[in-house]
Protein backbone atom coordinates (compact mmCIF):
# COMPACT_ATOMS: atom_id res chain seq x y z
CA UNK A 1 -15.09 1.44 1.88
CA UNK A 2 -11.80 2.69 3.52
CA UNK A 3 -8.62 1.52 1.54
CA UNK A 4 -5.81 -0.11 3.81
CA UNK A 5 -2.14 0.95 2.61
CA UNK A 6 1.03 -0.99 3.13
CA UNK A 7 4.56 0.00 3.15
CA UNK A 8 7.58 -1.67 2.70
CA UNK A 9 11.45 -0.97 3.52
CA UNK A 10 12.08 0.36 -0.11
CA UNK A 11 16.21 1.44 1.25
CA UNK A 12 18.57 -1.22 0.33
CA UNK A 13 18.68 -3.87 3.43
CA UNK A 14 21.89 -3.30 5.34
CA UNK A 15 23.27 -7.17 5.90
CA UNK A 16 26.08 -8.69 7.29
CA UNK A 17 28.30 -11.63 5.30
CA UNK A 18 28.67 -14.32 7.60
CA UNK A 19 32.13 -14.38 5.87
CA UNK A 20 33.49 -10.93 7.23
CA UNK A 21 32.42 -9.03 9.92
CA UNK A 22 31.45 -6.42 7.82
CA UNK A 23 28.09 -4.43 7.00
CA UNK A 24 27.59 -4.49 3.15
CA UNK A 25 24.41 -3.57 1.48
CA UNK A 26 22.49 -6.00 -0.88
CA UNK A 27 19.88 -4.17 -2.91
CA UNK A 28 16.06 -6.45 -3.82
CA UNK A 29 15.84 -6.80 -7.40
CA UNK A 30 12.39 -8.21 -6.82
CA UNK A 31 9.99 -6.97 -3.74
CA UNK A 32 6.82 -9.05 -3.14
CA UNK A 33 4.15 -6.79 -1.26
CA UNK A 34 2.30 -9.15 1.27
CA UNK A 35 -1.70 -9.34 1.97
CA UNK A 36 -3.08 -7.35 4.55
CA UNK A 37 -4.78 -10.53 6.36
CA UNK A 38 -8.83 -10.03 6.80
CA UNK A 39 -8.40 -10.69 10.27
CA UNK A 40 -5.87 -7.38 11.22
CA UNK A 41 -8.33 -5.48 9.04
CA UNK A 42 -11.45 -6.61 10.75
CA UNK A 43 -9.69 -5.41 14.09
CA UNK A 44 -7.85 -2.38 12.66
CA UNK A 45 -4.11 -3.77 13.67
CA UNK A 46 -1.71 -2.02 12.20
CA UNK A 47 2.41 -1.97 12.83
CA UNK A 48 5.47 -3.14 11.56
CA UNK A 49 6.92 -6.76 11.30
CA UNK A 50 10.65 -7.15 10.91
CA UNK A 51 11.52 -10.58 9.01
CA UNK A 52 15.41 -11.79 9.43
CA UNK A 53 15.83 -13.48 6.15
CA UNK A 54 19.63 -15.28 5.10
CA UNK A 55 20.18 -14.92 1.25
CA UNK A 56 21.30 -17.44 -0.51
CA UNK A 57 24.66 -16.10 -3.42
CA UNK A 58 22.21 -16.29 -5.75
CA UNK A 59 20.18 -13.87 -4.50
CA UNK A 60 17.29 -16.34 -3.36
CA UNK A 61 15.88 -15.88 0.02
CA UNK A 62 16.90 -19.23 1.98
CA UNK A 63 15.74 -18.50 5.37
CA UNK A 64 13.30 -16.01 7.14
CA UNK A 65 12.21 -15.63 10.26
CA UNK A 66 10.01 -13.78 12.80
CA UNK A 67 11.92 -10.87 14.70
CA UNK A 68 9.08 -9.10 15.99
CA UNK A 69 6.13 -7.71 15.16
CA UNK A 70 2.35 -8.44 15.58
CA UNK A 71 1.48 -11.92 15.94
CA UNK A 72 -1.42 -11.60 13.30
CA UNK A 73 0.46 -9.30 10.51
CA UNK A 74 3.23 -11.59 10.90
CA UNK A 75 2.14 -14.88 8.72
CA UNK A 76 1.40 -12.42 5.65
CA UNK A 77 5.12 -10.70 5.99
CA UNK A 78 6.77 -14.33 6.59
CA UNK A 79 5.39 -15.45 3.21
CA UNK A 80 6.13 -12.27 0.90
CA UNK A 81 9.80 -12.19 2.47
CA UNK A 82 10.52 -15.66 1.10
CA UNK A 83 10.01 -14.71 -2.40
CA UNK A 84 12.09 -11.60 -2.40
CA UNK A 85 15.10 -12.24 -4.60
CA UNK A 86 18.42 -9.86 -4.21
CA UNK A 87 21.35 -9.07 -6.07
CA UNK A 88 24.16 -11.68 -6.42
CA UNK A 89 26.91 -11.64 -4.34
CA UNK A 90 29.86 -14.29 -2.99
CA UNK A 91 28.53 -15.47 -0.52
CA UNK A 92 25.59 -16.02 1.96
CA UNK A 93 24.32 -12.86 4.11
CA UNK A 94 21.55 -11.84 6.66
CA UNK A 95 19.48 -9.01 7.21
CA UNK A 96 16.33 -7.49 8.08
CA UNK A 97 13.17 -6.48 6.10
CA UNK A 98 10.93 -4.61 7.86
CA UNK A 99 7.06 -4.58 6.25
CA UNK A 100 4.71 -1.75 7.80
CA UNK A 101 1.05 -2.14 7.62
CA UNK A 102 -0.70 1.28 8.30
CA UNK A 103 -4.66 1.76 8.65
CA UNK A 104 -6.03 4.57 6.74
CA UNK A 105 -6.11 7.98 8.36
């Protein structure tokens, strides 16, 4: 049985504070790895999904969202994104997390 593999962004997420107009980067202190649904297996989708998330001070993800990305990879990235957590900071900032889903060679 061939082994699917999954990547991640694993560089720090480049995000802008909604308070400046500057690019500051927020490092994950916590990375959930999503499922590779049955469904892109069973019809050997791969590609990447890029997930706009808004992080809370605390470090909590408070919103995410669908950029792009294949409609059926997309669900499983939505749902890990939402329980990354990221370093504190002053206030609330955005960014994108891009999850890559790769087929075995």
């Amino acid at each position: 049985m061939a082994v699917m593999v999954l990547f991640v962004a694993v560089k720090p997420i480049r995000i802008k504070a909604q308070e400046q107009n500057e690019d500051i980067v927020r490092r994950a202190k916590s990375k959930v790895q999503p499922a590779y649904p049955d469904l892109a297996k069973r019809m050997s989708i791969a590609g990447t999904v890029k997930i706009e998330v808004v992080v809370a001070p605390n470090g909590a993800v408070k919103e995410a969202k669908i950029v792009g990305g294949h409609p059926v990879l997309a669900s499983a990235a939505l749902d890990a994104a939402r329980k990354w957590r990221f370093e504190p900071a002053p206030g609330e900032s955005t960014g994108v997390i891009d999850f890559k889903f790769e087929l075995p060679k």
